[in-house]
C-alpha atoms as a PDB file:
ATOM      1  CA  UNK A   1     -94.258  46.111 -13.896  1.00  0.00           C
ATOM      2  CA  UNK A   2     -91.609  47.311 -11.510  1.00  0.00           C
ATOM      3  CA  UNK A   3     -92.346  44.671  -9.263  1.00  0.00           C
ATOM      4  CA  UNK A   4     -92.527  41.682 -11.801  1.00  0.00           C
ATOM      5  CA  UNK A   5     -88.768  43.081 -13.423  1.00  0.00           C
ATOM      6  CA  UNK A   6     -87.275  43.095  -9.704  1.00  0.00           C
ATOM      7  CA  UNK A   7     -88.703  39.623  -9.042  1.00  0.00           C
ATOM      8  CA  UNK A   8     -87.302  38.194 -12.235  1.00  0.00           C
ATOM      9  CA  UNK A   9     -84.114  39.522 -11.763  1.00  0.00           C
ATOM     10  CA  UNK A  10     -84.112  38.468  -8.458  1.00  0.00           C
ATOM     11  CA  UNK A  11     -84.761  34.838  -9.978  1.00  0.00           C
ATOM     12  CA  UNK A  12     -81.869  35.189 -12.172  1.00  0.00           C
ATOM     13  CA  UNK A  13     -79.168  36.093 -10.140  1.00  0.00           C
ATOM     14  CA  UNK A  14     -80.602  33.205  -7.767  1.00  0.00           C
ATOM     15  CA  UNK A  15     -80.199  30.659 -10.768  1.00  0.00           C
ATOM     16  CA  UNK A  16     -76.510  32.023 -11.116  1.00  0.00           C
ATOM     17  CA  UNK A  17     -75.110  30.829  -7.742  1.00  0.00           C
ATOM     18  CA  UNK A  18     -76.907  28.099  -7.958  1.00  0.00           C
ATOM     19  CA  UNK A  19     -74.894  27.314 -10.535  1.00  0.00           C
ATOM     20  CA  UNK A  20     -71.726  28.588  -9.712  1.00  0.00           C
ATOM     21  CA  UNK A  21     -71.948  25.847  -6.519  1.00  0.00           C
ATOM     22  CA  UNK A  22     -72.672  22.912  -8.661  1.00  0.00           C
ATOM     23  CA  UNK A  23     -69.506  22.004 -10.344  1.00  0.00           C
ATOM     24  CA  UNK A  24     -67.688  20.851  -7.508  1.00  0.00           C
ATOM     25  CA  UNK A  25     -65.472  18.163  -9.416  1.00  0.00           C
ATOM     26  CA  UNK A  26     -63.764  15.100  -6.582  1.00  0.00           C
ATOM     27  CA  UNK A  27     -60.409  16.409  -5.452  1.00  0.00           C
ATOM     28  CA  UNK A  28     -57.329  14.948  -2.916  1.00  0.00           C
ATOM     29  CA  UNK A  29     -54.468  16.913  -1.583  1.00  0.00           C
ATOM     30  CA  UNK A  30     -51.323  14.634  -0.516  1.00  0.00           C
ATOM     31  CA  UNK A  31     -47.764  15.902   1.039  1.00  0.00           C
ATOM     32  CA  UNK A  32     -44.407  14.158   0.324  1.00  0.00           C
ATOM     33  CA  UNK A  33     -42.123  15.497   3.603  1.00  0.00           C
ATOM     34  CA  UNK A  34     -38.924  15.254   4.425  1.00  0.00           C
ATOM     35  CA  UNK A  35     -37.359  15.460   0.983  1.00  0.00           C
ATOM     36  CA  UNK A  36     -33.690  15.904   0.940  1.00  0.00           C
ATOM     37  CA  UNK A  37     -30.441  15.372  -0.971  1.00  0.00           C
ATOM     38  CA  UNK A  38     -26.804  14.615  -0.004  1.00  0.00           C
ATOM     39  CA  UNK A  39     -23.798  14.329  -1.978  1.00  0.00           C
ATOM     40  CA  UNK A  40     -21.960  11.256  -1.999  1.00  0.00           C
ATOM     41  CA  UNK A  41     -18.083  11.810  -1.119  1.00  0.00           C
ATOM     42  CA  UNK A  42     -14.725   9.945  -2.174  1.00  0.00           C
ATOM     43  CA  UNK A  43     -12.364  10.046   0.329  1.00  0.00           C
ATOM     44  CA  UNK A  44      -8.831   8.050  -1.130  1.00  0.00           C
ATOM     45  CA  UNK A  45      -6.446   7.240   1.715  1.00  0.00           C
ATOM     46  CA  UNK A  46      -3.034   5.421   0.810  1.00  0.00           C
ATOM     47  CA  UNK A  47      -1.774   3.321   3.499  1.00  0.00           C
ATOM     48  CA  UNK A  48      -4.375   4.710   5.850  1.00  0.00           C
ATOM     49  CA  UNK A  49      -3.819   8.525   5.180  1.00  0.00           C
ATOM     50  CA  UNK A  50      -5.348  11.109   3.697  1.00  0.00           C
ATOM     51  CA  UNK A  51      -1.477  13.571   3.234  1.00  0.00           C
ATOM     52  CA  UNK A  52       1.108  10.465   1.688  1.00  0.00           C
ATOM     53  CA  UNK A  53       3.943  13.438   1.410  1.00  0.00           C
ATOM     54  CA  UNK A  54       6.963  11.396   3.100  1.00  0.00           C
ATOM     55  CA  UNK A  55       9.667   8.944   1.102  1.00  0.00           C
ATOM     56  CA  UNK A  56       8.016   5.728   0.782  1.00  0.00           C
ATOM     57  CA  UNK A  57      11.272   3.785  -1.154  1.00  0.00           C
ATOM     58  CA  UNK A  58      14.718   5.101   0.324  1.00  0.00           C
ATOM     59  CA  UNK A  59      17.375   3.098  -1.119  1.00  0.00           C
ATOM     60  CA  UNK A  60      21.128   3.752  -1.187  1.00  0.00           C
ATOM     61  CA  UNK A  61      24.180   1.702  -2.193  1.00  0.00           C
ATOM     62  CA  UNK A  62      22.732   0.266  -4.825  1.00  0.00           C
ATOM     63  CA  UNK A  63      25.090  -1.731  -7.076  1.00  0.00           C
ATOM     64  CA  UNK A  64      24.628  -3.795 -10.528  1.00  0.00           C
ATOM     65  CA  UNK A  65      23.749  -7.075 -10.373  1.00  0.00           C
ATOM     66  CA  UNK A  66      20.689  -6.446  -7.608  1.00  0.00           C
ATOM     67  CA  UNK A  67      18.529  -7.877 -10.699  1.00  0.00           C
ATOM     68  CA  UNK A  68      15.063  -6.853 -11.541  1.00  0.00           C
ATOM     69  CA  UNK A  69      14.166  -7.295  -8.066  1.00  0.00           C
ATOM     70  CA  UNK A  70      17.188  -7.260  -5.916  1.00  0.00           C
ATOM     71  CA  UNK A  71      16.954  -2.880  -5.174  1.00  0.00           C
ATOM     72  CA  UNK A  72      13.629  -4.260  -3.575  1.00  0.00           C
ATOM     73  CA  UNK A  73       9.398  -4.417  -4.051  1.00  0.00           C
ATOM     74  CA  UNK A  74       7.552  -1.618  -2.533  1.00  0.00           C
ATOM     75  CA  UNK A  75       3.526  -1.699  -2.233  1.00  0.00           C
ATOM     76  CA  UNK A  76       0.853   1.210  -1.426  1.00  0.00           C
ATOM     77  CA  UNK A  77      -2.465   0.272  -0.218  1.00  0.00           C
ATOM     78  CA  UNK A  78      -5.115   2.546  -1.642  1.00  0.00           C
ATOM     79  CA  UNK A  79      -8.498   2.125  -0.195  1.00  0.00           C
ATOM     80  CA  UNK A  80     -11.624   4.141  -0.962  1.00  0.00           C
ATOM     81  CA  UNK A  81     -13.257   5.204   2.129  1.00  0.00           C
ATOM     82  CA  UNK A  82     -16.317   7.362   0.632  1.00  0.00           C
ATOM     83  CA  UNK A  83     -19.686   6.480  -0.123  1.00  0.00           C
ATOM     84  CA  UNK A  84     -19.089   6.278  -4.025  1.00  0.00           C
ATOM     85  CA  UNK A  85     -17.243   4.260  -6.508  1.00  0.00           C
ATOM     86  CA  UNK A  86     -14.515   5.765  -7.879  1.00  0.00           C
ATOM     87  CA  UNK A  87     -12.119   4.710 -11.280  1.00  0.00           C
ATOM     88  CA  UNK A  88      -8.771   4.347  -9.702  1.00  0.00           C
ATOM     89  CA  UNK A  89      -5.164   5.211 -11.581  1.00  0.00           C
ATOM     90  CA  UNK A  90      -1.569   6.184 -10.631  1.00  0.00           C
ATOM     91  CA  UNK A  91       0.399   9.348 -11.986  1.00  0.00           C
ATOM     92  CA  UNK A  92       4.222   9.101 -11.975  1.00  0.00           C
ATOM     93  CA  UNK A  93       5.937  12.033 -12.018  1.00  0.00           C
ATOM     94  CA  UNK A  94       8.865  12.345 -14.155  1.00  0.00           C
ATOM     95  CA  UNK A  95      12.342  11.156 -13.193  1.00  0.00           C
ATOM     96  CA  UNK A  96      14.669  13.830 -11.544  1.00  0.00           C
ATOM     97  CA  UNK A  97      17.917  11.932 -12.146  1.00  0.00           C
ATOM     98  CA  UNK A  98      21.183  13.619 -10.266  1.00  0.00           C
ATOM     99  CA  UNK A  99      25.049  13.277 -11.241  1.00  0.00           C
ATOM    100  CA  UNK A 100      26.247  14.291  -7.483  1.00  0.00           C
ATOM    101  CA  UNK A 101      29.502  14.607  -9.203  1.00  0.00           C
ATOM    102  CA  UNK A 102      31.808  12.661 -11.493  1.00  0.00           C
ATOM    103  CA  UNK A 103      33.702   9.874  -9.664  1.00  0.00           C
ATOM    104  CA  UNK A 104      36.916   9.144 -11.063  1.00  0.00           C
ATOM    105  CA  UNK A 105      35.495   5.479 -12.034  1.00  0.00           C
ATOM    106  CA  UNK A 106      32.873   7.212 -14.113  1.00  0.00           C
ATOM    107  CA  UNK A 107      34.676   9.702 -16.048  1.00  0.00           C
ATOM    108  CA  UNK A 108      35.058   8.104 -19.601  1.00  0.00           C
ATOM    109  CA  UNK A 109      32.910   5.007 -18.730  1.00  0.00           C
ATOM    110  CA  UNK A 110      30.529   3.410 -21.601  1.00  0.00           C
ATOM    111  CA  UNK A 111      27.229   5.444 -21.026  1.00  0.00           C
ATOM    112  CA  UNK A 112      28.272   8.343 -19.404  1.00  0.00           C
ATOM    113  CA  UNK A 113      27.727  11.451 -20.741  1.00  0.00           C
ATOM    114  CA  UNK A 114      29.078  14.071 -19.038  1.00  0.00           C
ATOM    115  CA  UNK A 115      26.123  16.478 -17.440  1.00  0.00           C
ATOM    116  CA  UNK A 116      24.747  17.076 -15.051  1.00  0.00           C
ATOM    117  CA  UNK A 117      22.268  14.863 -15.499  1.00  0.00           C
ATOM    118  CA  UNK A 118      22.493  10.965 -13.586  1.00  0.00           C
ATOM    119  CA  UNK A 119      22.298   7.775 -15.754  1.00  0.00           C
ATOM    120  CA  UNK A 120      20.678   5.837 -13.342  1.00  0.00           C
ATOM    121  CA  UNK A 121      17.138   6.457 -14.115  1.00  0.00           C
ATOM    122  CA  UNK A 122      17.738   5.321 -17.259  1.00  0.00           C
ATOM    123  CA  UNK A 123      19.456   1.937 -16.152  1.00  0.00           C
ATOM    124  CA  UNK A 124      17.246   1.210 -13.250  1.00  0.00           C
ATOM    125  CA  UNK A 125      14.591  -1.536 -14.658  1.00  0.00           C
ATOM    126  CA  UNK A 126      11.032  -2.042 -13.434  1.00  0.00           C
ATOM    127  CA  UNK A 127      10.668  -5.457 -12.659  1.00  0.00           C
ATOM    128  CA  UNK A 128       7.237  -5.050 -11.906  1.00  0.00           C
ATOM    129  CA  UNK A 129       4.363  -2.179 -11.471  1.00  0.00           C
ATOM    130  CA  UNK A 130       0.744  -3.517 -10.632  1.00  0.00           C
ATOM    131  CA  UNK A 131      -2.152  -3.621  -8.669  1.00  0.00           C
ATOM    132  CA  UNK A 132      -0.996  -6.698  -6.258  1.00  0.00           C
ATOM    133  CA  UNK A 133      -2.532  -9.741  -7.674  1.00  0.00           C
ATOM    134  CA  UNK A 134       0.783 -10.707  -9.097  1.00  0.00           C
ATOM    135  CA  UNK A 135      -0.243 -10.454 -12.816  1.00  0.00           C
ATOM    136  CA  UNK A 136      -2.646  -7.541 -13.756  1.00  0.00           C
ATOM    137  CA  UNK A 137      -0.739  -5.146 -15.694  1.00  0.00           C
ATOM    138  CA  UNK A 138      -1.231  -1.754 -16.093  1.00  0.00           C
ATOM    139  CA  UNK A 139      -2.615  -0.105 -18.710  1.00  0.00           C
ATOM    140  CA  UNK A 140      -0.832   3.287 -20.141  1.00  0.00           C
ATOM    141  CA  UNK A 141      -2.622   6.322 -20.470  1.00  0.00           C
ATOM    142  CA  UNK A 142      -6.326   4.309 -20.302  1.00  0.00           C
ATOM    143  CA  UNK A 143      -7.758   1.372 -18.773  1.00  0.00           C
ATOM    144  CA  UNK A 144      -7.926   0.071 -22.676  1.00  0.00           C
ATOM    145  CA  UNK A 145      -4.322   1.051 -23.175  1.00  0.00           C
ATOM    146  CA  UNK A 146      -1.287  -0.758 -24.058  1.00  0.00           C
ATOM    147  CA  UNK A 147       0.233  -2.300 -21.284  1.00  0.00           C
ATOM    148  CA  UNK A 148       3.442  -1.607 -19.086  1.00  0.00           C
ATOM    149  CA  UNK A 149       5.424  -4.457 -19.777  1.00  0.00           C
ATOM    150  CA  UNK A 150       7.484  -5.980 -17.016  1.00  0.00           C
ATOM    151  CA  UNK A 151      11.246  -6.262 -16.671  1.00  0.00           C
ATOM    152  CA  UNK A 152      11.845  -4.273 -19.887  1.00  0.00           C
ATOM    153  CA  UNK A 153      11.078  -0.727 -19.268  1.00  0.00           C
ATOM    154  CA  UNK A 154      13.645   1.626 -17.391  1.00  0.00           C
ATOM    155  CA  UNK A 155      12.377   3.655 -14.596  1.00  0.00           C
ATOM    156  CA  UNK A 156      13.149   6.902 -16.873  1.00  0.00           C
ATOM    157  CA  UNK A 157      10.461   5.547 -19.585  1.00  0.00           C
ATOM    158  CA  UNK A 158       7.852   5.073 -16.413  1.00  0.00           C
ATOM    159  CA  UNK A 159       8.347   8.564 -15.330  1.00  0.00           C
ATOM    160  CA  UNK A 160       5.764  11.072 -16.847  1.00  0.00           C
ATOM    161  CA  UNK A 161       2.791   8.489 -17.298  1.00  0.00           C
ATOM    162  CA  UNK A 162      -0.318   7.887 -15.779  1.00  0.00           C
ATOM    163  CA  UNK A 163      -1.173   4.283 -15.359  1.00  0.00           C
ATOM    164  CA  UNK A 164      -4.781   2.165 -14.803  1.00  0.00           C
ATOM    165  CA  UNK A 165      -5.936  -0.933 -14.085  1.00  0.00           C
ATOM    166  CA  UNK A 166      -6.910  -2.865 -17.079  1.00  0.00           C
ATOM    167  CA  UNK A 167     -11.433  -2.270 -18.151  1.00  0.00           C
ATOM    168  CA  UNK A 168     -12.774  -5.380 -17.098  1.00  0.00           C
ATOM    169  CA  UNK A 169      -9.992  -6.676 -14.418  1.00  0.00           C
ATOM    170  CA  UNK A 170     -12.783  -5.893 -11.646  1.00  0.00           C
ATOM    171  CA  UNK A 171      -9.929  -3.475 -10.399  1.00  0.00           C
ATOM    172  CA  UNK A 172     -10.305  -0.651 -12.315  1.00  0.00           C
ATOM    173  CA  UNK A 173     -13.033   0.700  -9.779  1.00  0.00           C
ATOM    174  CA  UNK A 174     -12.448   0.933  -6.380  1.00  0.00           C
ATOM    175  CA  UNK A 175     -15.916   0.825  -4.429  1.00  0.00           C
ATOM    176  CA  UNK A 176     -17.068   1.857  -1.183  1.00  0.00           C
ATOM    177  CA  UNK A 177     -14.601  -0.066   2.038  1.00  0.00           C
ATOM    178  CA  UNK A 178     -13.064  -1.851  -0.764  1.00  0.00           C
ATOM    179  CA  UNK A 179      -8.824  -1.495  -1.124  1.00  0.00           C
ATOM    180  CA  UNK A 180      -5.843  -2.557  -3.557  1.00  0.00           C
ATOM    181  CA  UNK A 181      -1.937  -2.547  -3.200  1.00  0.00           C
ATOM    182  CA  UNK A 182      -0.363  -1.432  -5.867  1.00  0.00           C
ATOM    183  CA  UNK A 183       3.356  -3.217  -6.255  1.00  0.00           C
ATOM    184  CA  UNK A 184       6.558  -1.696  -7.452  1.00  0.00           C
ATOM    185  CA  UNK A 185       9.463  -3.902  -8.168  1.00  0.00           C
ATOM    186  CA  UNK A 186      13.307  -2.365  -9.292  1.00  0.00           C
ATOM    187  CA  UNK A 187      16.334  -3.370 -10.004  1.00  0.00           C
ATOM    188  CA  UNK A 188      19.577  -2.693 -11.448  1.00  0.00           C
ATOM    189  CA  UNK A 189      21.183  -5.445 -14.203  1.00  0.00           C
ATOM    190  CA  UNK A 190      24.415  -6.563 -13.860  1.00  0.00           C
ATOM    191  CA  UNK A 191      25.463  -5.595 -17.429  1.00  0.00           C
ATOM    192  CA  UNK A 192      24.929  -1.851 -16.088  1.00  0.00           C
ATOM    193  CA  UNK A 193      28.968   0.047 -15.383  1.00  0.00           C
ATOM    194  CA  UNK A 194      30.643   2.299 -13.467  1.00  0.00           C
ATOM    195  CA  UNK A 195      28.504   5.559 -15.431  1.00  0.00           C
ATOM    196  CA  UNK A 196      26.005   5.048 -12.549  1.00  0.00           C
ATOM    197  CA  UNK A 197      28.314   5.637  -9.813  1.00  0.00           C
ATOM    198  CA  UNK A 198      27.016   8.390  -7.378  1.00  0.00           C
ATOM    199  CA  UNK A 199      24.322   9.065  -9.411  1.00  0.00           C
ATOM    200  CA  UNK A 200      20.441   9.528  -7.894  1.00  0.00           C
ATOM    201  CA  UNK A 201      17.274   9.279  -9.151  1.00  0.00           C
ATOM    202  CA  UNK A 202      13.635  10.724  -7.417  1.00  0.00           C
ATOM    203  CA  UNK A 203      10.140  10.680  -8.456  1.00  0.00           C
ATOM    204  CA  UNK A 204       6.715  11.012  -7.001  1.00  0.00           C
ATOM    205  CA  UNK A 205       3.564   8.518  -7.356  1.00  0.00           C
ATOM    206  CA  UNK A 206       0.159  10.253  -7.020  1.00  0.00           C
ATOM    207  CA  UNK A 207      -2.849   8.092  -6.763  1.00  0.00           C
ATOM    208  CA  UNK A 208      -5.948   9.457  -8.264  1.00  0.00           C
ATOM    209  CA  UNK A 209      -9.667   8.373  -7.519  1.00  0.00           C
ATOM    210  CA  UNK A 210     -12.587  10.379 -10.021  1.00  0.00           C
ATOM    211  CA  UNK A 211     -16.011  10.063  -9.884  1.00  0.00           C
ATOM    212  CA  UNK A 212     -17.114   7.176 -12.101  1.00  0.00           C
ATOM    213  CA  UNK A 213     -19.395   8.248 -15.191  1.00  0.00           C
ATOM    214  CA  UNK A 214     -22.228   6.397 -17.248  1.00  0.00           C
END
């Protein structure tokens, strides 16, 4: 009996690796190698540097009747050297205007006020501000905003906005290797007295290139 109970057993456990080896299903093993990821750059230079911080428009003795264009046009070329597009826009920084003292011309003159605060800012007129294709405007605060209108609006009204290249000009991105100019054209009118004698104004453009988003 002991003999016949072994034997069966023996069968059994023989059966059961039997069948543990017979579901074997198909299988294939493959190895992707290599894998990696970089992050794209944008790299803005303006006229071919990375650190703009010098004067580009120095311009003394000016005088009234130098027109809309007669102080002189002045042009930045912005090119994106990175390896991504990027939506391009201008920031300019509000106006610092100087009196540099009263000259006896200007002491009583129509549009002088007194401080210590210049008046030419405020007479100055931008004849033109836009990316160099001679007619693309810029766009205020958006590339679907209104737009800067030439030969109207002072220098003092330009100061404090941020300015873009109209949504569907084709300029509003600036792609890899690809460049603009952006133009600035002043002047001073001739109907403009003596309450700018002396008087100074500064400012700072800073060109801005972001990361374009779906």
């Amino acid at each position: 009996m002991k003999k016949i109970l072994i034997s069966a057993l023996v069968c059994v456990l023989a059966v059961g690796l039997v069948g543990a080896g017979a579901f074997a299903y198909f299988s294939d093993t493959e190895t992707s190698t290599g894998n990696s990821f970089t992050a794209g750059t944008l790299d803005l230079k303006v006229d071919g540097q990375d650190d703009l911080n010098v004067a580009h428009v120095t311009v003394s003795d000016i005088k009234p009747a130098d027109g809309n264009i007669g102080i002189g046009s002045y042009n930045w070329t912005v090119k994106n050297t990175g390896s991504l597009p990027g939506l391009l826009w201008f920031e300019i920084s509000p106006i610092v205007n100087q009196e540099n003292g009263l000259e006896e011309p200007e002491v009583g003159a129509p549009g002088e006020d007194g401080t210590d605060l210049g008046e030419l800012g405020a007479n100055i007129i931008v004849g033109k501000l836009n990316v160099y294709d001679g007619s693309t405007r810029l766009r205020i605060g958006s590339p679907t905003g209104p737009e800067f209108a030439h030969g109207r609006n002072t220098l003092n009204f330009a100061g404090g906005l941020t300015l873009y290249p109209p949504a569907g000009s084709g300029y509003e991105i600036l792609d890899p290797g690809e460049d603009e100019t952006l133009c600035l054209v002043l002047g001073l009118p001739s109907t403009v007295g003596n309450c700018v004698q002396g008087d100074s104004a500064s400012f700072d453009i800073i060109f801005h290139l972001d990361q374009v988003t779906p």
